[in-house]
Protein backbone atom coordinates (compact mmCIF):
# COMPACT_ATOMS: atom_id res chain seq x y z
CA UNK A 1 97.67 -51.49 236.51
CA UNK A 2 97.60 -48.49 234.20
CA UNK A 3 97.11 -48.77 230.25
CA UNK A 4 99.76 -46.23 228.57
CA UNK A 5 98.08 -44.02 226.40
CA UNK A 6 99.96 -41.81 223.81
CA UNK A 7 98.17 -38.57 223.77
CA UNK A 8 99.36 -34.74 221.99
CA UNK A 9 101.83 -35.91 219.56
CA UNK A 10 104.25 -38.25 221.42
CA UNK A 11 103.38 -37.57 224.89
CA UNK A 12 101.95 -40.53 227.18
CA UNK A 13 99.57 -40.84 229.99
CA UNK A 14 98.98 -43.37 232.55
CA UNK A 15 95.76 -44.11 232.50
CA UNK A 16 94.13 -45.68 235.81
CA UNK A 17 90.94 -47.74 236.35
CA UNK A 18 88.28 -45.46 237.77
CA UNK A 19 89.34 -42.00 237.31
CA UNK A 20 87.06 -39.91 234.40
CA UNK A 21 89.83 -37.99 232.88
CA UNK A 22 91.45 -41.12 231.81
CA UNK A 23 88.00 -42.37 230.80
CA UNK A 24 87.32 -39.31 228.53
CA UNK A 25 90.62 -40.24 226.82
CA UNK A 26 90.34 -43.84 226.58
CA UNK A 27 86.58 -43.29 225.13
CA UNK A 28 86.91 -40.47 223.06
CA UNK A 29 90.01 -38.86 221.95
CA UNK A 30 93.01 -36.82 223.78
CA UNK A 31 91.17 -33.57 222.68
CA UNK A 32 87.92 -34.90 224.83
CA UNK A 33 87.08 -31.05 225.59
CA UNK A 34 87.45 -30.41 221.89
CA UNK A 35 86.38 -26.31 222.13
CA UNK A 36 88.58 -26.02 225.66
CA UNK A 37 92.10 -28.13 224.07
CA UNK A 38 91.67 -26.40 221.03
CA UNK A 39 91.26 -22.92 222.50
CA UNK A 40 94.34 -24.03 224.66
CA UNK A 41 96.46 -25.46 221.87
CA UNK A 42 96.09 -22.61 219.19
CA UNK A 43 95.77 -19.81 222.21
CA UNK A 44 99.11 -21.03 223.98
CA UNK A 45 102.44 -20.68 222.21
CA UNK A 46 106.17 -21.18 222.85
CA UNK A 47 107.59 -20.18 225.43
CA UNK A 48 104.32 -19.10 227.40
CA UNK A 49 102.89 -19.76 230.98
CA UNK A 50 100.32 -21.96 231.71
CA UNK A 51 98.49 -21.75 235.42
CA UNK A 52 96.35 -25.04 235.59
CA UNK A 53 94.25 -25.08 238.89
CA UNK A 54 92.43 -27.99 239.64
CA UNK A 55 94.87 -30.32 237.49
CA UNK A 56 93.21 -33.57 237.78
CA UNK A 57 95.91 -36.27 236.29
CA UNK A 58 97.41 -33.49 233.81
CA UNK A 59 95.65 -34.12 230.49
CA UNK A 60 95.61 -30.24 230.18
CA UNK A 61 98.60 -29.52 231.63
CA UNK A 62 100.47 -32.60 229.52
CA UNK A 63 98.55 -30.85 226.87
CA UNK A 64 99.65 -27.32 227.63
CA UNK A 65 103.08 -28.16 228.24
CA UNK A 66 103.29 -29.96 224.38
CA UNK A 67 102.26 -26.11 223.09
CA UNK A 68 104.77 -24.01 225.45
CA UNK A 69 107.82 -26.38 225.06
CA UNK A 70 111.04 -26.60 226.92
CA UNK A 71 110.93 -22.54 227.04
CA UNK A 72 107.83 -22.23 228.53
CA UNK A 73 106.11 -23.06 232.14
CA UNK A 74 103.05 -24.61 233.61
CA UNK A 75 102.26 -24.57 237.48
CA UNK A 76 100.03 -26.95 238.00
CA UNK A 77 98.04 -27.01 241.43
CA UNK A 78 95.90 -30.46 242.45
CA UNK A 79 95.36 -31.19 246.04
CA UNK A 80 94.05 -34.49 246.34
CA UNK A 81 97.44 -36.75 247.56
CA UNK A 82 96.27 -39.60 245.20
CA UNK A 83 95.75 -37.42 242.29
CA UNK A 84 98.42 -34.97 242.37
CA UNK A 85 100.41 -38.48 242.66
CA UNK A 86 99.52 -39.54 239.28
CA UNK A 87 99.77 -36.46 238.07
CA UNK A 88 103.61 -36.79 239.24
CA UNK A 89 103.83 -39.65 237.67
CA UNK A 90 102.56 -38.77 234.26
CA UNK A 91 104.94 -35.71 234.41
CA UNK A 92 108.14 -38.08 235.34
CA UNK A 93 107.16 -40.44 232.73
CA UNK A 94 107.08 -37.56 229.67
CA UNK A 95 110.48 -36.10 231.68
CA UNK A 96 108.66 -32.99 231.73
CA UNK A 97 109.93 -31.86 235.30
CA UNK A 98 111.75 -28.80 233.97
CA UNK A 99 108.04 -27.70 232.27
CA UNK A 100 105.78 -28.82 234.97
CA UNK A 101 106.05 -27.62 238.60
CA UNK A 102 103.31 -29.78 240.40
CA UNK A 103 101.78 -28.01 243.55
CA UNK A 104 99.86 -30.09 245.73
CA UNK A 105 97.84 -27.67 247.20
CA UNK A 106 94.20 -26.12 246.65
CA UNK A 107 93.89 -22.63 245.33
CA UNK A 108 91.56 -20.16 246.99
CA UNK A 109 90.97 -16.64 248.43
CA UNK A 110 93.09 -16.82 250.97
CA UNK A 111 96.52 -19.24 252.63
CA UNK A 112 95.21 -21.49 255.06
CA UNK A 113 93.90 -25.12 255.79
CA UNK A 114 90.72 -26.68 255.08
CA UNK A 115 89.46 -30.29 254.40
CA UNK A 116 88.73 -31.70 251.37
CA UNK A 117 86.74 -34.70 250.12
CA UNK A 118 87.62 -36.94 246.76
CA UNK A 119 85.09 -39.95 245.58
CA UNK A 120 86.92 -43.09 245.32
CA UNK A 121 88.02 -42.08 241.74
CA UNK A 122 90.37 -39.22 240.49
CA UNK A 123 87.96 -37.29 238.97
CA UNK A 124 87.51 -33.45 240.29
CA UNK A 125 84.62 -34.07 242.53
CA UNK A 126 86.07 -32.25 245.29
CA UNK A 127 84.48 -30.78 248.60
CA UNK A 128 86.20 -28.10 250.61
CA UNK A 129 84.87 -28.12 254.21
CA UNK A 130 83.31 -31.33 254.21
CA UNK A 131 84.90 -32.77 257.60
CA UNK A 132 83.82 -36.22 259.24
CA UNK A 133 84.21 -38.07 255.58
CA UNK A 134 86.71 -41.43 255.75
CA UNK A 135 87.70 -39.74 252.45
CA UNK A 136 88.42 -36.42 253.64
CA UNK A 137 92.21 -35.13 254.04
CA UNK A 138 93.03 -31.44 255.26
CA UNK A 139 94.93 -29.87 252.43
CA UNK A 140 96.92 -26.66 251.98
CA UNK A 141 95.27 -23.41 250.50
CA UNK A 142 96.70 -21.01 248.66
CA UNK A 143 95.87 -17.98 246.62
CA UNK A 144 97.00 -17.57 242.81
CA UNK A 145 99.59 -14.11 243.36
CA UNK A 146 102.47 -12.92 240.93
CA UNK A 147 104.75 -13.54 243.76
CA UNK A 148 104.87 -17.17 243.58
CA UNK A 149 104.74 -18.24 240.09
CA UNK A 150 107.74 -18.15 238.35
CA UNK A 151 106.20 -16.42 235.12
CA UNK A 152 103.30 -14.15 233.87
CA UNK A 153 100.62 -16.73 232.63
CA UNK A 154 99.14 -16.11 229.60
CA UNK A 155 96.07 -18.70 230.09
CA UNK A 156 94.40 -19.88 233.56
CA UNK A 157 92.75 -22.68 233.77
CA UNK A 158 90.45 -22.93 236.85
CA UNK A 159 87.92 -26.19 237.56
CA UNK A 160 87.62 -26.41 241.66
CA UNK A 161 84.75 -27.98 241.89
CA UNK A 162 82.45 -24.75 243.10
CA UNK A 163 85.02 -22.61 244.49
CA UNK A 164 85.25 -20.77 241.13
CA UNK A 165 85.00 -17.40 242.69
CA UNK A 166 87.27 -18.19 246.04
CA UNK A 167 90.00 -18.81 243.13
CA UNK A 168 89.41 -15.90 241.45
CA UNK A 169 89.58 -13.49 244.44
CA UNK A 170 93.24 -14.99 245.31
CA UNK A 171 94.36 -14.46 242.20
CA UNK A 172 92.98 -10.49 242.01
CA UNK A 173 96.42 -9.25 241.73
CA UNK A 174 96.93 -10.86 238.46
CA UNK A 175 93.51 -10.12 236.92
CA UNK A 176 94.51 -6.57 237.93
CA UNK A 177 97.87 -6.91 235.47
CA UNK A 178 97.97 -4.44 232.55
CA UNK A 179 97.74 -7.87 230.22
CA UNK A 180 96.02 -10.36 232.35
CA UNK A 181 95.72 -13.63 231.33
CA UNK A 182 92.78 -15.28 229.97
CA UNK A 183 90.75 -17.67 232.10
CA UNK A 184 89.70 -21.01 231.13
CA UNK A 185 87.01 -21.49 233.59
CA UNK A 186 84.06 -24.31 234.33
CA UNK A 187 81.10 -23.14 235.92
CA UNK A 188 78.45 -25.57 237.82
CA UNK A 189 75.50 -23.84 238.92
CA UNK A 190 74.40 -26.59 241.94
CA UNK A 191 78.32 -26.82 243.18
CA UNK A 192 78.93 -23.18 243.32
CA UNK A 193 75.30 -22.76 244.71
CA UNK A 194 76.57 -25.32 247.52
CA UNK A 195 80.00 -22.75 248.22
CA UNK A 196 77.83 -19.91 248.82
CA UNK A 197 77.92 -18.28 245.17
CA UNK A 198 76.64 -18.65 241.83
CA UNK A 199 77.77 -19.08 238.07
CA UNK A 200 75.74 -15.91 237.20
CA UNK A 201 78.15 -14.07 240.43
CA UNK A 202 81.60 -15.81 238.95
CA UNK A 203 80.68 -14.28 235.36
CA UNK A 204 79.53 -10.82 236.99
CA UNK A 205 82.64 -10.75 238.83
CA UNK A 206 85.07 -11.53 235.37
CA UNK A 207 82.88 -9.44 232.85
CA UNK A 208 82.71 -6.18 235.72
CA UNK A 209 86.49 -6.37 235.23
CA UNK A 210 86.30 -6.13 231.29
CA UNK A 211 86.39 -9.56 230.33
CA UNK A 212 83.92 -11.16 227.52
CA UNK A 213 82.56 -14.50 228.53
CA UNK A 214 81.97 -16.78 225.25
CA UNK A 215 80.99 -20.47 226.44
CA UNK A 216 81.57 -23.89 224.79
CA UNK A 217 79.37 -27.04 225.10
CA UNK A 218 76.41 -28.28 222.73
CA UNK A 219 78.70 -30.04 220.28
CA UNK A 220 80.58 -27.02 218.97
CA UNK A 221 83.98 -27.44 217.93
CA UNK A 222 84.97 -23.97 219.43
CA UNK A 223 83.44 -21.19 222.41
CA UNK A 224 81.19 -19.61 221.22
CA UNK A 225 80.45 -15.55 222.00
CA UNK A 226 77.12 -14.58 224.21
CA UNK A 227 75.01 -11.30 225.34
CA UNK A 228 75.66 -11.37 229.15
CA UNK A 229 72.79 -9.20 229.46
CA UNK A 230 70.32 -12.15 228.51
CA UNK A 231 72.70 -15.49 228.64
CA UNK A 232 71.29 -17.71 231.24
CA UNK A 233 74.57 -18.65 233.30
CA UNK A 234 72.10 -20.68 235.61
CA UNK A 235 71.11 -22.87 232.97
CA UNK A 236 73.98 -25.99 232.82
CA UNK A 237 77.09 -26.63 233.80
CA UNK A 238 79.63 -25.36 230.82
CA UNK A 239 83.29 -23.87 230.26
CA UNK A 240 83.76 -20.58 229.22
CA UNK A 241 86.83 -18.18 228.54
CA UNK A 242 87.12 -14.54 230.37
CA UNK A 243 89.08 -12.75 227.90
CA UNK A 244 90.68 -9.61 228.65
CA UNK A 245 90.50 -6.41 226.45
CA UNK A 246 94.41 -7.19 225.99
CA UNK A 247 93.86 -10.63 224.39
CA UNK A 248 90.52 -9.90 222.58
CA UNK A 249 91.97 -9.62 219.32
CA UNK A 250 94.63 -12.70 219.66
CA UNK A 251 91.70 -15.14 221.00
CA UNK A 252 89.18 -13.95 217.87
CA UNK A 253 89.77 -16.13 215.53
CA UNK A 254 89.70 -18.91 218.07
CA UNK A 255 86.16 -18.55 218.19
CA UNK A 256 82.68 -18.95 216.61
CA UNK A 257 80.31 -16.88 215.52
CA UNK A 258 77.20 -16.68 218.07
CA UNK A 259 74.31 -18.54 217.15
CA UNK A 260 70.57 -17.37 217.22
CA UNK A 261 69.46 -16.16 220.62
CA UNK A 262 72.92 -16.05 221.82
């Protein structure tokens, strides 16, 4: 059975044995990410769109939808059957189905079909295109296009497990917007490196369009700006925001200053 946890102001969340997003809840706070949720809570405001792909059980979109309210939207995509089933759930529980639109599908470059492997938790530890598994189920693809959301997002959240740059390419129409959104994005050097790519590629690909790449991690409370020329994206696996020209000066004073060397 699930323990009920209340989490961003009077919201809940249905917290299952085994799965790490629960975990990080249950062990440290609701704001377990505390640079990324409070990037995401002071970024977001009412009324706005929030694209969440790679969902998990919805702590950011739960999270995201406390920020945008009853006038705003978040489009959540998770394609494991299990997860995107407690993700449901914690969505039906806060009666947030006019807010949330749950897509069980995976986002990519492309529509199509591929399999996809889950550990025995919840947790994002996903595979694309590792067939033969007992755990492996084929899933849906889709890309991220204009078309098929039912708002401009403001803030993108992308965590696919290594397929960072497939999700970007699907979504190139909306990078290409005169005010595209800013992306929320986690890079893993060994699972990208296992998809064909790298985190130093994904960060190319964002900061040849114009966006600055701050990152968050080593206990700071909020991203933090770096030189691309000399960061070392190959270093650890860490979050960072691609922030377009359009949103530079409205995601500012959201961050730090940089530190030495950064």
């Amino acid at each position: 059975m699930p323990r009920t946890l209340k989490v961003y102001g009077d919201l809940l969340l249905l917290a299952y044995p085994r799965s790490n997003s629960a975990s990080n809840v249950i062990y440290f706070t609701d704001y377990f990410d505390p640079a990324e949720m409070g990037f995401v809570s002071g970024f977001l405001k009412p009324g706005d769109c929030f694209v969440d792909c790679g969902a998990n059980i919805g702590t950011y979109s739960l999270l995201a939808a406390s920020v945008v309210g009853p006038s705003g939207r978040v489009i959540s995509y998770e394609p494991v059957a299990m997860t995107a089933h407690r993700l449901r759930e914690n969505v039906e529980i806060n009666r947030l189905g006019s807010i949330i639109d749950v897509r069980q599908v995976a986002v990519g470059a492309a529509r199509g079909l591929a399999p996809i492997t889950s550990s025995g938790d919840v947790s994002n530890t996903l595979v694309l295109g590792a067939a033969g598994s007992a755990a492996t189920e084929e899933v849906e693809v889709v890309p991220v296009v204009p078309r098929d959301l039912p708002c401009t997002p403001r803030l993108i959240k992308v965590d696919v497990e290594g397929f960072e740059m497939a999700a970007l390419e699907g979504m190139s129409e909306i990078l290409r917007l005169d005010s595209p959104p800013v992306i929320l994005i986690e890079l893993t050097p060994h699972l990208l490196r296992r998809a064909g790519t790298s985190a130093t590629q994904v960060a190319s690909h964002l900061v040849g369009r114009g966006f600055s790449m701050p990152v968050a991690g080593n206990g700071r409370a909020r991203f933090v700006p770096v030189n691309f020329q000399t960061f070392d994206f190959e270093m650890r696996q860490a979050n960072y925001l691609a922030i377009p020209p359009a949103h530079a000066e409205a995601a500012q004073g959201l961050l730090s200053e940089p530190g030495p060397g950064r």
